[in-house]
Protein backbone atom coordinates (compact mmCIF):
# COMPACT_ATOMS: atom_id res chain seq x y z
CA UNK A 1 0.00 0.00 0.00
CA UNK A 2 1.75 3.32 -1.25
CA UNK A 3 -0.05 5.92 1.52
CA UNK A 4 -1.60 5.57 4.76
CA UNK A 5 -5.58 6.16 4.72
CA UNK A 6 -7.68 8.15 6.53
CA UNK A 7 -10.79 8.35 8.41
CA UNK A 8 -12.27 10.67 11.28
CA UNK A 9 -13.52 9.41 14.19
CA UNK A 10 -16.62 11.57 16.11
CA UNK A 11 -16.79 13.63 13.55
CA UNK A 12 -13.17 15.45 14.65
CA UNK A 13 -10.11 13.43 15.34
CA UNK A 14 -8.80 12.64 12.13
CA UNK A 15 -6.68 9.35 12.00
CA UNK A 16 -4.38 7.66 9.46
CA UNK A 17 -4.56 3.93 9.80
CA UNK A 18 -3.39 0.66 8.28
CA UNK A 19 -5.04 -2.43 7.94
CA UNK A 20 -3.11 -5.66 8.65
CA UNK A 21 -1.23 -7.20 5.93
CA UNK A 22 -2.11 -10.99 5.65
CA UNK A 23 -4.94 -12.61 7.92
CA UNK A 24 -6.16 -10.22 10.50
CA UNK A 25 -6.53 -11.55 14.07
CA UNK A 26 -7.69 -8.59 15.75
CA UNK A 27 -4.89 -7.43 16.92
CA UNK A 28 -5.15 -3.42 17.29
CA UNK A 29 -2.52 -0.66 17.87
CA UNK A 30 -3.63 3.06 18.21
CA UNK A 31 0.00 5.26 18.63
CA UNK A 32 -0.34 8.22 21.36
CA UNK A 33 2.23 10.83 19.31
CA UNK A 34 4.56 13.62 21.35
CA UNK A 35 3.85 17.19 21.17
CA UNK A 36 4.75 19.53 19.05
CA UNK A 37 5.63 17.24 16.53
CA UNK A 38 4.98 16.54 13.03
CA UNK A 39 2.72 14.07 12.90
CA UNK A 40 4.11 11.42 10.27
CA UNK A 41 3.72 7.99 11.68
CA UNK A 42 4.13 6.18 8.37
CA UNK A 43 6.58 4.21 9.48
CA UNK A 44 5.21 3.09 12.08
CA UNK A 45 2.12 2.10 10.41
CA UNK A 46 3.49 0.23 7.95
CA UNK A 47 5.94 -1.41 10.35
CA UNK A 48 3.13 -2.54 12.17
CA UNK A 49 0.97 -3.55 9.44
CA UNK A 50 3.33 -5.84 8.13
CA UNK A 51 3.24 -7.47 11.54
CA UNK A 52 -0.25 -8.10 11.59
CA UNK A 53 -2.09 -4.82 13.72
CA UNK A 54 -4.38 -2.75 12.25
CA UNK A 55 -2.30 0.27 13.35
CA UNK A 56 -3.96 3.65 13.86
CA UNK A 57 -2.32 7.25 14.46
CA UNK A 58 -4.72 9.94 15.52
CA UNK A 59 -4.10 13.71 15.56
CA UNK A 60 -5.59 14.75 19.07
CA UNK A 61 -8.25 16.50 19.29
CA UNK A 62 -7.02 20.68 18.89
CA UNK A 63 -4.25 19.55 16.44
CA UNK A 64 -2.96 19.46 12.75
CA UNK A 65 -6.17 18.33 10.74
CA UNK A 66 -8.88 17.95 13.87
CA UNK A 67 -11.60 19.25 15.33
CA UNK A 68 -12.33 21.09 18.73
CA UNK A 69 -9.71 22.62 21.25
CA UNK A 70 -6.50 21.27 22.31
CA UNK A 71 -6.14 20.15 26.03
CA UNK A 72 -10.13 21.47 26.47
CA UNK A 73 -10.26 18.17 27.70
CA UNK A 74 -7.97 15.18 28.65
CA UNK A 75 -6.05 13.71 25.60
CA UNK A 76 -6.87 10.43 26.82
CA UNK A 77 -10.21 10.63 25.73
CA UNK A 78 -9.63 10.87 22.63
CA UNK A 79 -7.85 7.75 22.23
CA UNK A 80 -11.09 6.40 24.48
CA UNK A 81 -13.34 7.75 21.85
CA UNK A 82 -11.71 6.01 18.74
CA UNK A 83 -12.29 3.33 20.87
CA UNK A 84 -15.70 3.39 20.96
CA UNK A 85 -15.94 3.56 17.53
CA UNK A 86 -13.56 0.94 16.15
CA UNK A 87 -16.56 -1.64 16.23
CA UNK A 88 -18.93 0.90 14.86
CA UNK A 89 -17.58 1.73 11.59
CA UNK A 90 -15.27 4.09 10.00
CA UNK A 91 -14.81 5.14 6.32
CA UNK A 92 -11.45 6.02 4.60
CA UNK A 93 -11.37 8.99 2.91
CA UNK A 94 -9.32 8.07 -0.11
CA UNK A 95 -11.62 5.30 -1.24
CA UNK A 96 -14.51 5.23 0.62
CA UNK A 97 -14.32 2.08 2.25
CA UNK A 98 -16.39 1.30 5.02
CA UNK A 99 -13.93 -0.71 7.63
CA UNK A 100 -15.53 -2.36 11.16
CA UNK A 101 -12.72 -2.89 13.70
CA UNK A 102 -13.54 -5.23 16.51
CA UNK A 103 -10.37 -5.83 18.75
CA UNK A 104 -9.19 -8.67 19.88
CA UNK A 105 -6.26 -7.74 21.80
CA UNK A 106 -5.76 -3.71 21.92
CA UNK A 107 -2.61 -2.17 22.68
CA UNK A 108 -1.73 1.44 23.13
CA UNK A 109 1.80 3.04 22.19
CA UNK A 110 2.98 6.26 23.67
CA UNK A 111 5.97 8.49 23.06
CA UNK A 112 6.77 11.64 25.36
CA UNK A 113 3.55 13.68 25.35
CA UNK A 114 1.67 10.87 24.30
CA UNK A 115 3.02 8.60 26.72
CA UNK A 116 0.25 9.44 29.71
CA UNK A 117 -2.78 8.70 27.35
CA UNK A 118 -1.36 5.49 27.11
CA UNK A 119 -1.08 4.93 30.74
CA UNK A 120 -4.32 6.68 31.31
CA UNK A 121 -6.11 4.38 29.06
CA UNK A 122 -4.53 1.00 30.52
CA UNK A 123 -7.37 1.68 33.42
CA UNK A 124 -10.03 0.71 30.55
CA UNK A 125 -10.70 -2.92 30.63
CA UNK A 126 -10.75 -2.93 26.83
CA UNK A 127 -7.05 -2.29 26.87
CA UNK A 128 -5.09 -5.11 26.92
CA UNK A 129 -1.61 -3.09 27.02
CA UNK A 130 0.42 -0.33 27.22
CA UNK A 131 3.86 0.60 25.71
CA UNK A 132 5.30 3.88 26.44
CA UNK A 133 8.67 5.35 26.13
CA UNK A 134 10.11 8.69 27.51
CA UNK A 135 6.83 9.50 28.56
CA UNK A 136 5.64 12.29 30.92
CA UNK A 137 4.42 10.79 34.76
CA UNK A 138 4.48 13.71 36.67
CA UNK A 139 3.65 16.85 34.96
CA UNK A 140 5.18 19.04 37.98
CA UNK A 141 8.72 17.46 37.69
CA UNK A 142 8.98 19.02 33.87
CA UNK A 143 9.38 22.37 35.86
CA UNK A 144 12.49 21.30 36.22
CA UNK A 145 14.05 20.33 33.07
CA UNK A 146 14.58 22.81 29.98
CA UNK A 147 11.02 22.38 28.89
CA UNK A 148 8.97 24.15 31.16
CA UNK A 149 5.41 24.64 30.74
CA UNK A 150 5.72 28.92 29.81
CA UNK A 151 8.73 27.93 27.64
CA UNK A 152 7.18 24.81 25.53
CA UNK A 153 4.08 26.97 25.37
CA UNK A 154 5.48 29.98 23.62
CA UNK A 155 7.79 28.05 21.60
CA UNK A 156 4.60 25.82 20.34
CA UNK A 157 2.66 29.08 19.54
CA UNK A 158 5.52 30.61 17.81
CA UNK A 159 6.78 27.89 16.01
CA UNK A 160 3.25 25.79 14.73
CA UNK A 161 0.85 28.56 14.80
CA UNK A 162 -2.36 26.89 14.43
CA UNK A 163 -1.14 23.31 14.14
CA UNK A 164 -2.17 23.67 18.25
CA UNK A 165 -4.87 25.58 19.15
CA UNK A 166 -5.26 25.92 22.62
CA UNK A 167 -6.34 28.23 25.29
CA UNK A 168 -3.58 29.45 27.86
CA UNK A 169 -5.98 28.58 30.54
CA UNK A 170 -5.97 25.08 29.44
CA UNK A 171 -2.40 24.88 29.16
CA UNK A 172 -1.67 25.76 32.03
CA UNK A 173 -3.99 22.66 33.61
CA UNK A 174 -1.04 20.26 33.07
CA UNK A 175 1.55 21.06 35.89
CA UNK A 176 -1.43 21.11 38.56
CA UNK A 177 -0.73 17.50 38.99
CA UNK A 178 -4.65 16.60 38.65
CA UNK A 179 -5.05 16.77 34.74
CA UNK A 180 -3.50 14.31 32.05
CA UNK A 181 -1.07 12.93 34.93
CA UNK A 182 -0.18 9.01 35.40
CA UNK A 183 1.27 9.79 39.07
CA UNK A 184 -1.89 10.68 40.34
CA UNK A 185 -3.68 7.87 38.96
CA UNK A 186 -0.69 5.20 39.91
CA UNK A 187 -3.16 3.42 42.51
CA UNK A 188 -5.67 2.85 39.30
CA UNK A 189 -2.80 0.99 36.76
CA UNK A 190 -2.26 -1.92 36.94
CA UNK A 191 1.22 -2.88 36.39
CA UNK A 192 1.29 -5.88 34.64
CA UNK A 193 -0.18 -4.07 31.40
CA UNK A 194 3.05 -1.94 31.49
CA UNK A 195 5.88 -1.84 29.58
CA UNK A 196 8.22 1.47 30.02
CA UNK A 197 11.39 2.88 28.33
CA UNK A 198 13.16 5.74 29.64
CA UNK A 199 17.05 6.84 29.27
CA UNK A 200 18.78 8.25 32.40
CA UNK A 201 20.66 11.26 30.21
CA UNK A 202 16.98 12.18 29.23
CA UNK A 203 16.99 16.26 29.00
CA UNK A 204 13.39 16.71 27.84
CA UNK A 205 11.32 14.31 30.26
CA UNK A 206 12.90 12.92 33.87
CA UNK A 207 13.27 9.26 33.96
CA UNK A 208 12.83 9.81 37.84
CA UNK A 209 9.62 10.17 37.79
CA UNK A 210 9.13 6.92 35.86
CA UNK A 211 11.41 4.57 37.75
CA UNK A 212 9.30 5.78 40.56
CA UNK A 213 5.66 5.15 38.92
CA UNK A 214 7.14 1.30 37.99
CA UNK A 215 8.16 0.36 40.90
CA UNK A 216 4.57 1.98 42.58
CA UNK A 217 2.63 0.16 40.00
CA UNK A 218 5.00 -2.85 38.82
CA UNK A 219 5.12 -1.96 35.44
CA UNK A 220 7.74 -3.49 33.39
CA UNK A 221 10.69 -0.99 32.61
CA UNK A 222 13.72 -0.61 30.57
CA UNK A 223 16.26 1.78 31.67
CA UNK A 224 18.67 3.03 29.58
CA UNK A 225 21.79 5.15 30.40
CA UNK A 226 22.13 7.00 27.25
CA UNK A 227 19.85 7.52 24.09
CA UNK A 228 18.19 10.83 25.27
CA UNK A 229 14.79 11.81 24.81
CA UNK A 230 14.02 9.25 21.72
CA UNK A 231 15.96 6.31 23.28
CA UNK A 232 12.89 4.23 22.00
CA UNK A 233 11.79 4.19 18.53
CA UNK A 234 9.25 1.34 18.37
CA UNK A 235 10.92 0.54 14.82
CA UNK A 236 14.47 -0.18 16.13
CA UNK A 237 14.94 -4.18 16.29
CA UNK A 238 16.53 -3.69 19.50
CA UNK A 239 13.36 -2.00 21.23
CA UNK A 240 11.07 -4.51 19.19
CA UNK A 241 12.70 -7.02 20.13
CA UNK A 242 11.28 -6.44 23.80
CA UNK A 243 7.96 -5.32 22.92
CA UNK A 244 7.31 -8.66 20.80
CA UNK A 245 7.77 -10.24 23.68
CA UNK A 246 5.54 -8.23 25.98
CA UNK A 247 2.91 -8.34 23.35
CA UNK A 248 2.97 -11.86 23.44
CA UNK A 249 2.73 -12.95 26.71
C-alpha cells in the first residue's frame, strides 16, 4: 500500500490507519504521538501492518487536521473515543471504504507527550496493554528540566501557529498534577499491562519520575543510560525485540 488512509472518528479526530497485511486476528494498535511534533507515523504504520495490527495514528483533538480545542479536555479521551468507535464503523477517505474494527487484543503506544494517554487508558478494561517510552508521569517534575510549561508553550505558539490551538488557561492545567497525569492515577494501573522505556541522560522528560511510577505500580521498565529523549523508537529491532515479547505474553 503506497499511503496511509484516513478516516475521522466523532466527527473530529482525524486518523491515518493501516489495515493488517495478511490474515487479521484482531490485533489493534492506536499510537499516542509527542507534542509539538509533526505528525508522520508512516513508518510506524506500515511497520506494524506488516506485523499483523491494524495500526492507527490519531491527531488529538485541537491539532494538525482535527476538530475542537487542544487540552479542552484530557487527551486520553480521545484515544477512548476512537475506541468506541472501532466496532462501529469508519470510512477512509481516499476510497470510501467502510472498515468495522472489533479488537481482539488492543494495545496502546505512547511516546513523550503521548506517553500518559497510554497509561491513562490502561485503566479501561478494553485495553489489553500499554507501551510507552520517555513518557511524561508527573507533569510538575517538567518544571524542572529545559522544557517548562511557559517555555514549551510559547515556543509551540511561535513555532506551529495553528497546528495547536489551545487556550492558555488550558495549558496551564497540566503542571497542577490533577489533569492528564499518570502519578496521580498510579493506585488505578495496573502494572502488569506496562511496559516502560526511559534513558537516564533524558533532557526533555525525567526518567525519575518513571522509575518511581514502575516500581509503585509494577510496570515493566527498561532503563537506559544514554539515548536521550528518543531512546525508544518502536521501529528499532533492539526496542522490538522487547515489545514482541511483551505483546505476546
Amino acid at each position: 500500500m503506497p499511503y496511509a488512509l484516513r478516516t475521522r472518528f466523532k466527527k473530529e479526530i482525524v486518523t491515518e490507519f493501516l489495515p493488517p497485511r495478511g490474515r487479521d486476528t484482531g490485533k489493534v494498535i492506536i499510537f499516542c504521538s509527542g507534542m509539538p511534533s509533526v505528525p508522520a507515523k508512516r513508518e510506524f504504520l506500515e511497520f506494524y501492518s506488516k506485523k499483523g495490527f491494524w495500526t492507527f495514528a490519531p491527531r488529538y483533538r485541537g491539532t494538525w487536521e482535527s476538530g475542537g480545542k487542544f487540552l479542552a479536555r484530557s487527551p486520553h479521551e480521545d484515544i477512548l473515543d476512537i475506541i468506541d468507535e472501532l466496532p462501529r464503523g469508519f470510512i477512509s477517505f481516499f476510497d470510501g471504504k467502510r472498515y468495522r474494527v472489533k479488537p481482539k487484543r488492543l494495545y496502546i503506544f505512547g511516546s513523550s507527550f503521548g506517553g500518559p494517554a497510554a497509561l491513562l487508558c490502561s485503566r479501561d478494561p478494553r485495553v489489553t496493554k500499554i507501551v510507552a517510552a520517555s513518557g511524561v508521569i508527573e507533569w510538575r517534575a517538567q518544571q524542572k528540566t529545559k522544557e517548562t510549561q511557559p517555555r514549551l508553550e510559547k515556543f509551540t505558539r511561535n513555532a506551529f501557529g495553528e497546528a495547536y490551538r489551545f487556550r492558555s488557561s488550558d495549558w496551564k492545567k497540566q503542571g497542577r498534577g490533577n489533569f492528564y497525569n499518570p502519578a496521580s492515577y498510579a493506585k488505578e494501573i495496573e502494572g502488569k499491562k506496562v511496559l516502560l522505556f526511559h534513558a537516564q541522560d533524558d533532557d526533555v522528560v525525567p526518567w525519575q519520575p518513571t522509575q518511581k511510577f514502575a516500581k509503585a505500580t509494577g510496570a515493566r521498565l527498561v532503563l537506559y543510560k544514554r539515548g536521550g529523549h528518543h531512546v525508544a523508537r518502536f521501529t528499532k529491532p533492539i526496542i522490538y525485540r522487547h515489545v514482541r515479547k511483551f505483546l505476546a505474553e
